[in-house]
C-alpha atoms as a PDB file:
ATOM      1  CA  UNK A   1     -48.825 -66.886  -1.456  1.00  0.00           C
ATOM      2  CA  UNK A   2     -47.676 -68.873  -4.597  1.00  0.00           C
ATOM      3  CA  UNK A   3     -45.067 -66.257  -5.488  1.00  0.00           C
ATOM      4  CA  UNK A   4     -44.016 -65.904  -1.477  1.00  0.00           C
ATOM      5  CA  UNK A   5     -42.959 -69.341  -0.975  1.00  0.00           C
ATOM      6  CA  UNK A   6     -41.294 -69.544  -4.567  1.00  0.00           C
ATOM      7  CA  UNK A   7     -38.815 -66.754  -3.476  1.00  0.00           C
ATOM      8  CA  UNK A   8     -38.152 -67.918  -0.558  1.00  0.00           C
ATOM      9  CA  UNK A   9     -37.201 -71.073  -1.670  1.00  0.00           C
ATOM     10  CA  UNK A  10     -35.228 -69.704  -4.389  1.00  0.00           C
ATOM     11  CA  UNK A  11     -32.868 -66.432  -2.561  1.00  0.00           C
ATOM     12  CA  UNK A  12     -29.609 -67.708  -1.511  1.00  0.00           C
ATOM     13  CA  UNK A  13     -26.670 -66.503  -0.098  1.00  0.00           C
ATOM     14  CA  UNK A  14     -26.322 -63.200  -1.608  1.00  0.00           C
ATOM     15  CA  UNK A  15     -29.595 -62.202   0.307  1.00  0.00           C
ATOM     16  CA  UNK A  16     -28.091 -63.214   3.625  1.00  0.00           C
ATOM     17  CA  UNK A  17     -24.562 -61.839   3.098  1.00  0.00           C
ATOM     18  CA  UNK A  18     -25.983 -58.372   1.726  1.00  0.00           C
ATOM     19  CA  UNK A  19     -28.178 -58.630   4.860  1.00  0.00           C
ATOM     20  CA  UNK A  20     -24.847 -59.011   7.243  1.00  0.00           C
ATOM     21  CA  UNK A  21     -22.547 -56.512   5.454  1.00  0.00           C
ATOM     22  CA  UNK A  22     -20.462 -54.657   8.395  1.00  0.00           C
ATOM     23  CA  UNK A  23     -22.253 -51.484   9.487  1.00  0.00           C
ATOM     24  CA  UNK A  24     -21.041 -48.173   8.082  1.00  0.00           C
ATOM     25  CA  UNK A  25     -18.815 -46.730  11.303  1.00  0.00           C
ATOM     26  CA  UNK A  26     -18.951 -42.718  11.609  1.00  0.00           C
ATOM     27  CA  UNK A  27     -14.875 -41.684   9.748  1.00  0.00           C
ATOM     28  CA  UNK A  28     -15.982 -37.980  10.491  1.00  0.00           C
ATOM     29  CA  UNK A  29     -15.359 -38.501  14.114  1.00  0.00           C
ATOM     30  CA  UNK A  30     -11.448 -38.852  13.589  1.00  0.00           C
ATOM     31  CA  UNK A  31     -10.657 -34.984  14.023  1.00  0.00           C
ATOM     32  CA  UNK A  32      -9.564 -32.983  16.676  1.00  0.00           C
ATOM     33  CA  UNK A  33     -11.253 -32.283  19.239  1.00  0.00           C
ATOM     34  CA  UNK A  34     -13.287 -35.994  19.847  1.00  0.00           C
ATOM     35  CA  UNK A  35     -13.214 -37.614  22.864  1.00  0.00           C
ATOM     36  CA  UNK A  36     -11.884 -41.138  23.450  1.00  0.00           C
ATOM     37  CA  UNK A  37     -15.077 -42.577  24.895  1.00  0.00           C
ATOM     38  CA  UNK A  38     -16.577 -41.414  22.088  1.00  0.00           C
ATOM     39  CA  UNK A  39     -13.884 -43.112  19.414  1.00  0.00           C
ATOM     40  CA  UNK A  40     -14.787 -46.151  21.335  1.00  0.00           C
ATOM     41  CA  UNK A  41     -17.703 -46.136  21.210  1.00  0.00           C
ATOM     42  CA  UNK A  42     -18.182 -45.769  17.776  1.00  0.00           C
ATOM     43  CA  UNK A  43     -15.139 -47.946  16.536  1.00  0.00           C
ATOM     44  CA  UNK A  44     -14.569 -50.026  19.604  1.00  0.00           C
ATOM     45  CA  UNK A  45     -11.257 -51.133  21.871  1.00  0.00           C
ATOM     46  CA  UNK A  46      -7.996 -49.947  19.881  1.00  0.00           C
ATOM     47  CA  UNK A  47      -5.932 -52.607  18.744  1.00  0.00           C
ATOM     48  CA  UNK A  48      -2.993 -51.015  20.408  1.00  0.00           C
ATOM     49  CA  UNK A  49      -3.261 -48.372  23.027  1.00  0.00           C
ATOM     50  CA  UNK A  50       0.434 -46.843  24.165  1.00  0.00           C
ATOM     51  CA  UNK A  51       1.790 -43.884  25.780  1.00  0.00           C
ATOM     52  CA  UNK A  52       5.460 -42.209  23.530  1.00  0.00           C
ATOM     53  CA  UNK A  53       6.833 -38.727  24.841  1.00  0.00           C
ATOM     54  CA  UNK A  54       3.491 -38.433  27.441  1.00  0.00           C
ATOM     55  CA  UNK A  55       1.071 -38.447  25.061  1.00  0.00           C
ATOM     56  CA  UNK A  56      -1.417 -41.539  24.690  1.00  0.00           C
ATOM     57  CA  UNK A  57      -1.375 -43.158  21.053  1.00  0.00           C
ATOM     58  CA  UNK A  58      -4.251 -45.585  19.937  1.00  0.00           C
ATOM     59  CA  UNK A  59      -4.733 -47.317  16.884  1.00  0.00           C
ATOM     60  CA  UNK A  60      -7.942 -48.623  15.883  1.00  0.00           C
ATOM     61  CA  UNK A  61      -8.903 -51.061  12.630  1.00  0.00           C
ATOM     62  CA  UNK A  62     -12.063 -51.870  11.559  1.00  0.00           C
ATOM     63  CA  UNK A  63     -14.028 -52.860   8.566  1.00  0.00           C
ATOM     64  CA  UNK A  64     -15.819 -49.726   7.021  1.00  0.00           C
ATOM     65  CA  UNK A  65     -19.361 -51.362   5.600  1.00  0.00           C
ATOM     66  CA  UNK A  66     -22.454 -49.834   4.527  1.00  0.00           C
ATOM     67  CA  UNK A  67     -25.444 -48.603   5.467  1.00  0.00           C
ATOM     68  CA  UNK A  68     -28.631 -50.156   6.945  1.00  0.00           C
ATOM     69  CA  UNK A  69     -30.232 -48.690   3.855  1.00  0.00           C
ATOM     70  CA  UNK A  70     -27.426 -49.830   1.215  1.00  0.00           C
ATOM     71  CA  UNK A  71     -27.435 -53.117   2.865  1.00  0.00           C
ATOM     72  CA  UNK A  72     -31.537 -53.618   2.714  1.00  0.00           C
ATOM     73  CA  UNK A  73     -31.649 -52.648  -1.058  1.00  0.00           C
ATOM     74  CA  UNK A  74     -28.782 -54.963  -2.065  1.00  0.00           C
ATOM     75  CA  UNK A  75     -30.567 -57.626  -0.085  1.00  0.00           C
ATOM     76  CA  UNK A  76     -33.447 -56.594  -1.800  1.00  0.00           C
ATOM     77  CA  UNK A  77     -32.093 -56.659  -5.233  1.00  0.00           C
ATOM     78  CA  UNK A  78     -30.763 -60.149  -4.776  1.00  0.00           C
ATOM     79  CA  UNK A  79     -34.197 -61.578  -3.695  1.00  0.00           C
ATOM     80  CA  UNK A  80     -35.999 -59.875  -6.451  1.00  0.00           C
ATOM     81  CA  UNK A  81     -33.031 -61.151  -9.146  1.00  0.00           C
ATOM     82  CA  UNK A  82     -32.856 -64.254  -7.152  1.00  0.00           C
ATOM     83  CA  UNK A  83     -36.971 -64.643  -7.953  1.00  0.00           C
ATOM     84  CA  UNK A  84     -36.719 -63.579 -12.028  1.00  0.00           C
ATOM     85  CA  UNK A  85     -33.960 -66.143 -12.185  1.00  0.00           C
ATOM     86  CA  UNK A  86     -35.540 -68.976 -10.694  1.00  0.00           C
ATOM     87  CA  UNK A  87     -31.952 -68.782  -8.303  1.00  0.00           C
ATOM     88  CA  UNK A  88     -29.648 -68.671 -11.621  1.00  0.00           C
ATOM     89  CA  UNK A  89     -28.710 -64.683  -9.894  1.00  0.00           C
ATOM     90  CA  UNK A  90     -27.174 -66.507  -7.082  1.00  0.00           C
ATOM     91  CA  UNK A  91     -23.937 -67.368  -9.821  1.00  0.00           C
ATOM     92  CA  UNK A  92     -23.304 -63.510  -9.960  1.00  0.00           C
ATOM     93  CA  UNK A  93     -24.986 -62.064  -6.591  1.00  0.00           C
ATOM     94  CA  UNK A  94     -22.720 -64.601  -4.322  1.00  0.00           C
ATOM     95  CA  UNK A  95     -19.474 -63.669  -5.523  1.00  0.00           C
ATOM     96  CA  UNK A  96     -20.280 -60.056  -5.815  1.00  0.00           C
ATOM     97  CA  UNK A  97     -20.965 -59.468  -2.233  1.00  0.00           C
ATOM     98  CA  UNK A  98     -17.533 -61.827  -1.069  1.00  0.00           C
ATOM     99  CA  UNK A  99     -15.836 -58.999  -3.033  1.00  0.00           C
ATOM    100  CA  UNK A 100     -17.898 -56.080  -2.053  1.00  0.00           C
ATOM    101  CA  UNK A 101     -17.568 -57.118   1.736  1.00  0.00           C
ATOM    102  CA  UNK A 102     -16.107 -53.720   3.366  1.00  0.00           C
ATOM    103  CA  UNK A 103     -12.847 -51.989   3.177  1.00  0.00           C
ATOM    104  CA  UNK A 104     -10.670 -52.406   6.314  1.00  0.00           C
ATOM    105  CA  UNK A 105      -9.123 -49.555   7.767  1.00  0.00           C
ATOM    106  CA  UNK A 106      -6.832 -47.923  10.300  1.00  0.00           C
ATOM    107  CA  UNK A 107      -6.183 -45.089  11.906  1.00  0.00           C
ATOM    108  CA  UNK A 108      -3.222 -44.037  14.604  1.00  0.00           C
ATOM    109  CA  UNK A 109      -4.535 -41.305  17.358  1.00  0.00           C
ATOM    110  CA  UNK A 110      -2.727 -39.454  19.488  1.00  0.00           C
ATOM    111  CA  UNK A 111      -4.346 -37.739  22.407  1.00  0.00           C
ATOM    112  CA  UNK A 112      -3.845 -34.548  24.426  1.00  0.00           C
ATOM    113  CA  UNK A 113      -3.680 -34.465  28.171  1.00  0.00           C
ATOM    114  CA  UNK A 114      -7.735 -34.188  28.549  1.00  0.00           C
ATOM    115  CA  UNK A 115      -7.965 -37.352  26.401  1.00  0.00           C
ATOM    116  CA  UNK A 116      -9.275 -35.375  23.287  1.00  0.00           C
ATOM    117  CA  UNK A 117      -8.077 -36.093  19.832  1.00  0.00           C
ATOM    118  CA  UNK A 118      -5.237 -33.873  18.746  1.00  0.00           C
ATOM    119  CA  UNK A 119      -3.915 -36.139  15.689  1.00  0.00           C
ATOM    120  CA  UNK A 120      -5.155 -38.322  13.240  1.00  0.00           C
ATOM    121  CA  UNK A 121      -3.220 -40.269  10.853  1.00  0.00           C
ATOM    122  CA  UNK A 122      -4.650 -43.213   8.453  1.00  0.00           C
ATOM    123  CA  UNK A 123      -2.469 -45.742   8.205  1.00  0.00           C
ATOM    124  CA  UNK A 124      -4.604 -48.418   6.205  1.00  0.00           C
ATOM    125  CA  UNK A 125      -7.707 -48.355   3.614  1.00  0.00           C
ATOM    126  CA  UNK A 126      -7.898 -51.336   1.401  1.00  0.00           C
END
């Protein structure tokens, strides 16, 4: 009980922000072939959404995260270095997860006439 309320007294930030990472989205889905309710469903509303030469274009941008299970162990790792520590971790956990936040991406899709993927391009990954 001792040890319980000692390291939850003690985990900080990098917990938390390990915790609310963004969620892994599914890149495999970008190929020909997908459907756009299905894109949007996984990446939600493109950012721009325009027909050129009869054909619909999209883009969508989003930040590619991490798993539920990458995000619980990181959590986890924090608490436990967070509890060995007595909270000193939180000097190197905090800053590591600002920089280890995500990548953002973007993607331009072009559509055929049954709304079904029929070109990918990616136009950003940072």
């Amino acid at each position: 009980m001792l040890m319980a309320l000692m390291a939850a007294s003690v985990s900080g930030c990098s917990v938390f922000m390990a915790a609310k990472q963004p969620e892994k989205r599914d890149v495999a889905l970008l190929k020909e072939g997908t459907s756009r309710a299905v894109l949007i469903s996984e990446f939600g509303a493109p950012v721009i959404s325009e027909y050129r030469d009869g054909k619909r274009y999209e883009i969508f941008k989003f930040v590619q995260g991490y798993s539920t299970g990458a995000k619980a162990g990181r959590a986890f790792l924090h608490g436990a270095a967070d509890v060995v520590t007595l909270g000193l971790w939180e000097l190197v956990g905090t800053p590591t997860e600002i920089t280890f936040n995500g990548d953002e991406m973007a993607f331009q899709v072009r559509y055929d006439e049954n709304d079904r993927v029929d070109e990918v391009a990616l136009i950003k990954k940072e």
